[in-house]
Protein backbone atom coordinates (compact mmCIF):
# COMPACT_ATOMS: atom_id res chain seq x y z
CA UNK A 1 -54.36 -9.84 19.87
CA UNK A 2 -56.13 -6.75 21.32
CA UNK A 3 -55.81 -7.53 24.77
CA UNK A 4 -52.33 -8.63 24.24
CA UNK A 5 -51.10 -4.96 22.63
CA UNK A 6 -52.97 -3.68 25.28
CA UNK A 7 -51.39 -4.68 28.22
CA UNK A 8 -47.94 -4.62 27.05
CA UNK A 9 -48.86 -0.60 25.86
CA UNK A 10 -50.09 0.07 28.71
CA UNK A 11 -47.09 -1.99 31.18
CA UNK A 12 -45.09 0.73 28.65
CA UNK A 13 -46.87 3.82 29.80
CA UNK A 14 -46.77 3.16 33.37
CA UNK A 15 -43.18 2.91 33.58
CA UNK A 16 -42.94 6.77 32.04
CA UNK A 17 -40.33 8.14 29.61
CA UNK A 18 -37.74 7.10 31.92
CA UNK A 19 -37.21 3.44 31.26
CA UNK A 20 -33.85 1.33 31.22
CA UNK A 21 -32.46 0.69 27.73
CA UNK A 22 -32.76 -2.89 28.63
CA UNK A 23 -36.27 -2.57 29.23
CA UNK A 24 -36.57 -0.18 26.45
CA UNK A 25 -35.19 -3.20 24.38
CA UNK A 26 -37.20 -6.06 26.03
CA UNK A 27 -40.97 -4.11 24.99
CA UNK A 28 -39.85 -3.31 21.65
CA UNK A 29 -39.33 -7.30 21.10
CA UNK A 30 -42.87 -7.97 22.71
CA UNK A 31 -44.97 -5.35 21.15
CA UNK A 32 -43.12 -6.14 17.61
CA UNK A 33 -44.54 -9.44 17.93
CA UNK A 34 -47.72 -8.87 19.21
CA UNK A 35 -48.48 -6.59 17.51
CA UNK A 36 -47.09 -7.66 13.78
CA UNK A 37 -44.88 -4.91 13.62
CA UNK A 38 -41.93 -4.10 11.95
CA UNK A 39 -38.52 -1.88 11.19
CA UNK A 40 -38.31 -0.91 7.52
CA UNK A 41 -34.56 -0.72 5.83
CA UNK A 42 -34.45 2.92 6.93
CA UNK A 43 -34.81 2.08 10.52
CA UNK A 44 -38.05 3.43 11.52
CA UNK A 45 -41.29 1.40 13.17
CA UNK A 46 -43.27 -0.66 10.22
CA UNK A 47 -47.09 -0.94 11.09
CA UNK A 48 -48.83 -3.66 10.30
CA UNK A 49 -51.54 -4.25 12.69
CA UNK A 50 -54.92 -3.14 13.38
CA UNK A 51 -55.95 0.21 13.46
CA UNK A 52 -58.18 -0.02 16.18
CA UNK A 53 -55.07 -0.87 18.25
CA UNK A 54 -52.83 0.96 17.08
CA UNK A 55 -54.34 4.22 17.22
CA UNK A 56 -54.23 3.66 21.08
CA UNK A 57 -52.33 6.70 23.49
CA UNK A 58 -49.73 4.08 24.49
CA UNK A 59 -48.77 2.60 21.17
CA UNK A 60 -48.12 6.24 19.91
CA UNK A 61 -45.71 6.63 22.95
CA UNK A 62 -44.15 3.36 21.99
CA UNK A 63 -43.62 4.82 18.43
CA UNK A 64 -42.07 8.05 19.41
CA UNK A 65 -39.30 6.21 22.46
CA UNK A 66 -38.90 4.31 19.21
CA UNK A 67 -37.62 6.80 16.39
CA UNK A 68 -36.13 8.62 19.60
CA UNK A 69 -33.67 5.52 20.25
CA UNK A 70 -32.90 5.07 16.46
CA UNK A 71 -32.46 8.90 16.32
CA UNK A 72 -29.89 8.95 19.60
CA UNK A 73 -28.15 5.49 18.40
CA UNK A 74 -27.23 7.49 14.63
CA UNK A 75 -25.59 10.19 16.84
CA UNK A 76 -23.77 8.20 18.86
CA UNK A 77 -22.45 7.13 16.00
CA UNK A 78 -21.51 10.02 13.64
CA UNK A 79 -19.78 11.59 17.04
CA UNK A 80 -17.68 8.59 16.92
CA UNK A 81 -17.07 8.94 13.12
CA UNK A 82 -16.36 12.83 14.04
CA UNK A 83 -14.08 12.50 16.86
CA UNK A 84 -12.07 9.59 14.67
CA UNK A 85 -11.46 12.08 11.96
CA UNK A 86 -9.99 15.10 14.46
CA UNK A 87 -7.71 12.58 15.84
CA UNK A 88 -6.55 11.58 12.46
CA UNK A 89 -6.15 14.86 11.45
CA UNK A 90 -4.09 15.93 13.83
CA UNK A 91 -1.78 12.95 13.83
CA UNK A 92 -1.48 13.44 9.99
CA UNK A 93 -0.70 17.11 10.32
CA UNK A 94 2.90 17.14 11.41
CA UNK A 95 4.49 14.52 9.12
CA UNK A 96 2.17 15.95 6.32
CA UNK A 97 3.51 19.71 6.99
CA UNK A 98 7.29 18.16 7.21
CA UNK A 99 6.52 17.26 3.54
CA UNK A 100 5.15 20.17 2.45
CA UNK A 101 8.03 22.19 3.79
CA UNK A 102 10.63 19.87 2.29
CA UNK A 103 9.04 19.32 -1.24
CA UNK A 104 8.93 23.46 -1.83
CA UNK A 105 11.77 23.89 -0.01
CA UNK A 106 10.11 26.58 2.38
CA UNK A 107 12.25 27.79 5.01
CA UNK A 108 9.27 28.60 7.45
CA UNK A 109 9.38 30.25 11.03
CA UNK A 110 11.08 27.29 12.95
CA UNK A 111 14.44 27.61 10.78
CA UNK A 112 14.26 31.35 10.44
CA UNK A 113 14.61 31.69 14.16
CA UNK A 114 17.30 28.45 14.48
CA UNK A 115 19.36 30.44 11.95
CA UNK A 116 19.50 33.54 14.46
CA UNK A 117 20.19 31.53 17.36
CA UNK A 118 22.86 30.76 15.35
CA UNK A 119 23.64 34.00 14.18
CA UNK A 120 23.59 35.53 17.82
CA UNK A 121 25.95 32.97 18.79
CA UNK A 122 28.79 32.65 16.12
CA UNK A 123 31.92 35.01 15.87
CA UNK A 124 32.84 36.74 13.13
CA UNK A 125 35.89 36.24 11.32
CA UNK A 126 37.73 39.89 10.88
CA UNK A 127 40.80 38.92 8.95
CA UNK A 128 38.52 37.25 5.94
CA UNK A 129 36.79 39.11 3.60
CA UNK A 130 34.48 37.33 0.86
CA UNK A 131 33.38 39.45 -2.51
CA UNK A 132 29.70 38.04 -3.34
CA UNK A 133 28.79 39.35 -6.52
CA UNK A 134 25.18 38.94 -7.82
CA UNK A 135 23.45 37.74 -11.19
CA UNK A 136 20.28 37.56 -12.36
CA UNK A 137 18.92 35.41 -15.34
CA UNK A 138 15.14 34.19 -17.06
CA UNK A 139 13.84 30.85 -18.88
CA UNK A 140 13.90 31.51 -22.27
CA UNK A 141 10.00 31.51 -21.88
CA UNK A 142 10.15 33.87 -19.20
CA UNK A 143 8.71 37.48 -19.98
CA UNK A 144 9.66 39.32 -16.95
CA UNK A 145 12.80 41.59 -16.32
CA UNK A 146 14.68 40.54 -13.59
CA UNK A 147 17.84 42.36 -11.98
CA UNK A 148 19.61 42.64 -8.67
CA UNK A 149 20.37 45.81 -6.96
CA UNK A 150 23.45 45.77 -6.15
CA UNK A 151 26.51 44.43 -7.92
CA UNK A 152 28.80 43.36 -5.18
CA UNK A 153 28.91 43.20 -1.62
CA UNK A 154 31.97 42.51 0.83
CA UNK A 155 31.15 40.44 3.80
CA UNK A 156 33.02 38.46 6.71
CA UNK A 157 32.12 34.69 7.33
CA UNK A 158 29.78 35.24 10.21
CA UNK A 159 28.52 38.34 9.10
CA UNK A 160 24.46 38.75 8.14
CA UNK A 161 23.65 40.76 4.86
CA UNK A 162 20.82 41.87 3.10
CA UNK A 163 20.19 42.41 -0.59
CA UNK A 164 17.64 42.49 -3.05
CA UNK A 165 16.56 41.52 -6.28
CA UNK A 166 13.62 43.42 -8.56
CA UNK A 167 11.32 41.62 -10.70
CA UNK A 168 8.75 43.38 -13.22
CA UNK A 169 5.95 42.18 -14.98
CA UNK A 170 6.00 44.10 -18.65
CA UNK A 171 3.32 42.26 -20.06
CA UNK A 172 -0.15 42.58 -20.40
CA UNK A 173 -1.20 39.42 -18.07
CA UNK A 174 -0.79 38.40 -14.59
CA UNK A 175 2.42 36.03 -14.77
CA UNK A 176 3.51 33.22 -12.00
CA UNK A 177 6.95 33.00 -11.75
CA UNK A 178 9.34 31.00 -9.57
CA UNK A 179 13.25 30.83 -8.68
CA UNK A 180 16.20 28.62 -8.40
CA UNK A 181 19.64 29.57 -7.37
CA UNK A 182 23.23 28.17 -7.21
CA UNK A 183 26.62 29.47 -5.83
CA UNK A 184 30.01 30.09 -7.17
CA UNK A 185 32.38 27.96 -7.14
CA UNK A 186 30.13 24.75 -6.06
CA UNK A 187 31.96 23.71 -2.51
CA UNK A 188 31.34 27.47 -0.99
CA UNK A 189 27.25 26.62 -1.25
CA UNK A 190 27.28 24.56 1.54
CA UNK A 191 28.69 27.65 3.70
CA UNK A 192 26.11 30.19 2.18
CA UNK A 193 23.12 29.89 4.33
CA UNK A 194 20.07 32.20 3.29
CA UNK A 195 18.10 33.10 6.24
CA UNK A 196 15.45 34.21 4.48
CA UNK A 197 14.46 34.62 0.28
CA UNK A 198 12.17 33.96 -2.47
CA UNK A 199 13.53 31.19 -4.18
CA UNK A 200 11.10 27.80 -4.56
CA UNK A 201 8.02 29.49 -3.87
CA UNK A 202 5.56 31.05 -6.44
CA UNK A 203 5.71 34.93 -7.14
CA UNK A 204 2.92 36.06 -8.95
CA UNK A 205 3.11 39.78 -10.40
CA UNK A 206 0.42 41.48 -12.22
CA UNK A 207 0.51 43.41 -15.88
CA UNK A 208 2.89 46.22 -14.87
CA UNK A 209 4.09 45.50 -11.34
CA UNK A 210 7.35 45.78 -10.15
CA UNK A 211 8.42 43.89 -6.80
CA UNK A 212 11.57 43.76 -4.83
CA UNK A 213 13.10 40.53 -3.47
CA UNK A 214 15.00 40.34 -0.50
CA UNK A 215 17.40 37.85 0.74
CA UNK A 216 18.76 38.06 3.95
CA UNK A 217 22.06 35.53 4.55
CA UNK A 218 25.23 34.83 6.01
CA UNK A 219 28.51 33.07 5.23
CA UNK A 220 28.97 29.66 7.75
CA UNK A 221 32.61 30.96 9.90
CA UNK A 222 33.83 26.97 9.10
CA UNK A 223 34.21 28.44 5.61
CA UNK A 224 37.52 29.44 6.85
CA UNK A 225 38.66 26.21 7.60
CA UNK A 226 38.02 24.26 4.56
CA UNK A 227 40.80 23.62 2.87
CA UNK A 228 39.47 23.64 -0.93
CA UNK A 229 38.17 27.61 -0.53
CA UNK A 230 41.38 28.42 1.18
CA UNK A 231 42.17 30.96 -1.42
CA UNK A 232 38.73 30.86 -2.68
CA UNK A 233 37.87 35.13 -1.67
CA UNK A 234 34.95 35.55 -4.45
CA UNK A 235 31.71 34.41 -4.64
CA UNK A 236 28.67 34.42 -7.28
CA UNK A 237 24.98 34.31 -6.11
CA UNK A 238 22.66 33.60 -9.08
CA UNK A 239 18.87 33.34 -9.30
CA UNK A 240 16.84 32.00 -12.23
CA UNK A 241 13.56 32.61 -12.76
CA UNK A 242 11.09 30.44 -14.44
CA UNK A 243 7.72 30.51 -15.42
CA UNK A 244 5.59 28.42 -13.06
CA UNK A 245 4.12 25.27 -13.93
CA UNK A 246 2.71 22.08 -12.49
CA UNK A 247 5.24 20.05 -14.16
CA UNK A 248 8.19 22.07 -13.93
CA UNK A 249 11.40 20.77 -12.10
CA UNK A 250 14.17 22.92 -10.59
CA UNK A 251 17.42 22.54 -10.50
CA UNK A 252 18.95 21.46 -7.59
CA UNK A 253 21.56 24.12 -6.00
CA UNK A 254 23.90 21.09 -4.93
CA UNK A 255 23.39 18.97 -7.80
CA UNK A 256 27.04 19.17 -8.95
CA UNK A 257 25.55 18.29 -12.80
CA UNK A 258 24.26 21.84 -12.41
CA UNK A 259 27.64 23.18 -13.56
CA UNK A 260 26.75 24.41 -17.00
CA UNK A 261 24.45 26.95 -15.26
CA UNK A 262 26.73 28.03 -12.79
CA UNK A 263 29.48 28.62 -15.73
CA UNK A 264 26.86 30.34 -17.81
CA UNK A 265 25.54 32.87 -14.95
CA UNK A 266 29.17 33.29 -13.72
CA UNK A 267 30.18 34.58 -17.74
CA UNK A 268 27.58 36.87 -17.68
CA UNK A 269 28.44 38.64 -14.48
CA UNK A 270 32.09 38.44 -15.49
CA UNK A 271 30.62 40.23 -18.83
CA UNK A 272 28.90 42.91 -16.96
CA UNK A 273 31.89 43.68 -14.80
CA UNK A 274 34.10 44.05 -17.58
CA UNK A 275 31.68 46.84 -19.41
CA UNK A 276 31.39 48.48 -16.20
């Protein structure tokens, strides 16, 4: 047995550090059974031999190419595992970002700059002029105050405009809040396009803290040509805010069952107009 471990240690040595893999592979089965060796369940060399032989310079050399190919082998394949996960990642990114943006309804840098392409390019229409009037309501569990600053504002179809809304936070607690909207009458929604606003995303405001809100949008010029707004010169923007919660579901600005809001927000500006 001796002799055997011997030689094949020492055939091993000669050949240096820089031996073929199938080599490599071909003295580990030799010496394994020459020498009553072994690989234990956590892949490293099992001894069971004699000590006198295996305390030898080229049986330690053995050992160490040993755990160094197990070692380099366990690399090769979390680098595989590693490069499989980036590639997954970013294949998954897109569609999963589409989803984000249309489940919170965030309008994002890619729309904000199609809208003034649009902008830049559409003519506005001088011998229309829309009244947008503004309202501003809360959730009956709501605890902010919530306004807009300005009443009215005249605009042409194809004409940008900016206005703002203030929220404040009277209480003694940071409070989450979050926004829905809908337009007066119901057809002219789908010809008010907001560039930019806070409505569907979070807005948190600490005990005391006051914030304005802008929104930045413009009337669609095919307004004009829709026959049901034909004499339709008057419009009513309304935001309501809500406290935010993980099960809480907005209404939908084009859900035409959202009525009852729309009557009840366009009342209350209608009340305020008349006291004014």
């Amino acid at each position: 047995m001796k002799t055997d471990v011997r030689k094949c240690c020492a055939s091993y040595y000669s050949c240096g550090r820089h031996s073929t893999l199938w080599y490599g592979h071909s003295l580990m089965s030799t010496l394994i059974r020459a020498a009553n060796c072994g690989i234990n369940h956590h892949g490293s060399l099992l001894i069971l031999c004699n000590s006198s032989v295996l305390l030898k310079q080229p049986c330690r050399i053995f050992t160490n190419w040993a755990k160094r190919y197990i070692r380099s082998k366990n690399a090769m394949y979390y680098l595989g595992s590693v490069g499989v996960l980036f590639f997954s990642f970013a294949v998954l990114s897109v569609p999963a970002y589409r989803m984000f943006c249309e489940k919170t309804a965030t309008i994002g840098l890619t729309k904000i700059a199609d809208d003034m392409e649009r902008v830049a390019s559409m003519e506005k229409i001088k011998d229309r002029l829309i009244r947008v009037s503004f309202n501003a309501d809360l959730h009956s569990a709501m605890k902010w105050q919530f306004k807009p600053l300005q009443k009215e504002i005249y605009v042409h179809p194809g004409e940008t405009a900016l206005v703002f809304y203030s929220a404040y936070n009277p209480t003694d607690k940071p409070v989450v809040g979050i926004s829905s909207y809908n337009i007066t009458p119901f057809q002219a929604a789908y010809y008010f396009n907001k560039i930019q606003c806070f409505c569907f995303e979070d807005q948190i405001l600490n005990p005391g803290q006051q914030i304005d809100l802008p929104v930045f949008f413009y009337i669609d010029p095919d307004y004009t040509s829709d026959p049901d707004l034909e004499y339709t010169d008057s419009l009513i923007l309304s935001y309501t805010f809500f406290e935010s919660k993980p099960d809480l579901v907005l209404p939908d600005p084009f859900d035409p069952n959202n009525k009852l809001s729309i009557k009840r927000n366009a009342s209350n500006v209608s009340k305020e107009m008349k006291k004014n």
